[in-house]
C-alpha atoms as a PDB file:
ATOM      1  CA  UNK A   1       0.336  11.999 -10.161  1.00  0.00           C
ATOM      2  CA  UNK A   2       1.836   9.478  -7.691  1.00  0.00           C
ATOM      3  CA  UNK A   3       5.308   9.097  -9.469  1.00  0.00           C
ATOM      4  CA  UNK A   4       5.603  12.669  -9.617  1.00  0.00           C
ATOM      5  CA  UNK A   5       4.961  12.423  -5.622  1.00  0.00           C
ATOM      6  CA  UNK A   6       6.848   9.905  -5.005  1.00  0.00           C
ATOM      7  CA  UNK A   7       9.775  11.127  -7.635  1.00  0.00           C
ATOM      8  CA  UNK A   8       9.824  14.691  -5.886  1.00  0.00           C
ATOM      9  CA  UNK A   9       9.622  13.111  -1.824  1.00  0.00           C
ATOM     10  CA  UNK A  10      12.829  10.887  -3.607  1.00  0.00           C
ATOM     11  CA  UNK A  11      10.490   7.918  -1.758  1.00  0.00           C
ATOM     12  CA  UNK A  12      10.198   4.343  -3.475  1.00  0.00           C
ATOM     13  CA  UNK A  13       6.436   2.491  -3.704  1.00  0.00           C
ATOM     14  CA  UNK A  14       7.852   0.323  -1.085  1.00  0.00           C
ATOM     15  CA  UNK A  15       8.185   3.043   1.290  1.00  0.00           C
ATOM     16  CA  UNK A  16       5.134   4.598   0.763  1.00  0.00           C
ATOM     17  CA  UNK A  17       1.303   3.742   1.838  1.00  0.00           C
ATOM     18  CA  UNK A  18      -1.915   5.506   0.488  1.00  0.00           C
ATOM     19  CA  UNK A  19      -4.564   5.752   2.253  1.00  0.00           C
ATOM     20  CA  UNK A  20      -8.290   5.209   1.372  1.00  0.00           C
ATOM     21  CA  UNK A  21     -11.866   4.687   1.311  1.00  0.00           C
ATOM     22  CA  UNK A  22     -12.545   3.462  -2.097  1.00  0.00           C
ATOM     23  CA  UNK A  23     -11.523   1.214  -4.939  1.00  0.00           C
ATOM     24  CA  UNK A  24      -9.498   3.078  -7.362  1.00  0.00           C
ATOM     25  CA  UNK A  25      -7.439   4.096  -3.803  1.00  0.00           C
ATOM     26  CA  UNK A  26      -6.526   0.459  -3.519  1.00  0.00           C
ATOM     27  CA  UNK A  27      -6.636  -0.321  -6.964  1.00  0.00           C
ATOM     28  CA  UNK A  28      -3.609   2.494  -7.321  1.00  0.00           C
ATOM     29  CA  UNK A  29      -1.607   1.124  -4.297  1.00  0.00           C
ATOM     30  CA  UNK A  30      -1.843  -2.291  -5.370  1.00  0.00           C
ATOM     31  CA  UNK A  31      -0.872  -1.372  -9.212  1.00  0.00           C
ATOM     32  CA  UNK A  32       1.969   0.449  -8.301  1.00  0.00           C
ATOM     33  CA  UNK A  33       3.382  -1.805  -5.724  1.00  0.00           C
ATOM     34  CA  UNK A  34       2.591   0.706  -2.520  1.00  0.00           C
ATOM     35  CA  UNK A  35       0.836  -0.629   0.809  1.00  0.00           C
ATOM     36  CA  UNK A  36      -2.468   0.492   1.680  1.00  0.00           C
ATOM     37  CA  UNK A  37      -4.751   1.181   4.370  1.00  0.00           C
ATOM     38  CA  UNK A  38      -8.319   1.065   3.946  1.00  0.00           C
ATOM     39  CA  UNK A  39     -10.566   2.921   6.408  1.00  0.00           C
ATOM     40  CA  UNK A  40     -13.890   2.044   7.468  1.00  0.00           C
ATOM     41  CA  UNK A  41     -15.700   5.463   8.196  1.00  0.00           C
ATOM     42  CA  UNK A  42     -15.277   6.187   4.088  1.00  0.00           C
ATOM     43  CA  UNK A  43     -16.634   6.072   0.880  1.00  0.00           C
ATOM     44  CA  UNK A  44     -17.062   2.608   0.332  1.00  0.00           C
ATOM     45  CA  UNK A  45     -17.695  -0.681   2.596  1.00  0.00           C
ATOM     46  CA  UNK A  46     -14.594  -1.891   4.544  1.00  0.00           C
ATOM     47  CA  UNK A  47     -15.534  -5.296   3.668  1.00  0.00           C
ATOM     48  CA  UNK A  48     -14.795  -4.552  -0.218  1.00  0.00           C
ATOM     49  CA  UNK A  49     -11.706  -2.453   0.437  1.00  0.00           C
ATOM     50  CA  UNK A  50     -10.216  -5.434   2.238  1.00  0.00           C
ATOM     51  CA  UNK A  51     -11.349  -8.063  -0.428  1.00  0.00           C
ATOM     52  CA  UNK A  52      -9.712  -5.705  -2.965  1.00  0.00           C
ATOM     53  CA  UNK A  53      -6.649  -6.444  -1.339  1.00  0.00           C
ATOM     54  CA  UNK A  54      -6.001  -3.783   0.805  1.00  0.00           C
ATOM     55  CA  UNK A  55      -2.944  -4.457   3.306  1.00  0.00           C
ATOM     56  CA  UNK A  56      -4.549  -2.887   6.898  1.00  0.00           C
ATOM     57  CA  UNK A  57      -7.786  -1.340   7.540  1.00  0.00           C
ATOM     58  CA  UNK A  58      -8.454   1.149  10.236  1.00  0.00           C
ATOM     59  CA  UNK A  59     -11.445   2.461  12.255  1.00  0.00           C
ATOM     60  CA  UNK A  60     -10.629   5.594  13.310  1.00  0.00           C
ATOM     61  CA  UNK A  61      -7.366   7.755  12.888  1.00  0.00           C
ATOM     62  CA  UNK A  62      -6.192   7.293  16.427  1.00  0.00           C
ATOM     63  CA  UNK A  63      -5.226   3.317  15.306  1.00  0.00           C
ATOM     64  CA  UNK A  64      -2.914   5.298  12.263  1.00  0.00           C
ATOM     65  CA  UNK A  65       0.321   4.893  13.983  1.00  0.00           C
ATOM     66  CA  UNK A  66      -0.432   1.226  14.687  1.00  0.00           C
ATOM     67  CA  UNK A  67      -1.298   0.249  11.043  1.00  0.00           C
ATOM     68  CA  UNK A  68       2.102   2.325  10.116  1.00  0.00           C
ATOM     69  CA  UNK A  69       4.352   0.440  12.466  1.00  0.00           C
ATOM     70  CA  UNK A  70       2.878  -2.905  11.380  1.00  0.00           C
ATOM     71  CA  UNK A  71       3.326  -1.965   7.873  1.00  0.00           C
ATOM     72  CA  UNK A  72       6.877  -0.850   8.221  1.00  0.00           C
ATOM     73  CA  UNK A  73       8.506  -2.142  11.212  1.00  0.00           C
END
């Protein structure tokens, strides 16, 4: 499902991010070579996300274009 995505946006994994609250969201990102963002208000414990391997974490949405611009500057 995320090659099709990323095959019909004509984007590459390394200009893409997903972003999630549980494993098999970073799991995906990390197999396929994308960033990802982990949020804390989710699914699963921030603490995991982040030990998963997860490249940025946010709290709330409002810190989104933050974690963008530090991931792609």
């Amino acid at each position: 499902m995320i090659e099709k995505i990323l095959e019909v946006s004509q984007y590459t994994p390394q200009e893409a991010v997903i972003i999630g609250d549980g494993q098999p969201d970073i799991e995906v990102a990390l197999r396929m070579g994308i960033k990802s963002i982990a949020v804390s208000y989710g699914y699963e414990p921030i603490e995991k996300l982040m030990a998963l391997g997860a490249h940025h974490r946010i709290d709330q949405i409002s810190e989104l274009p933050t974690a963008l611009k530090t991931l792609f500057p």
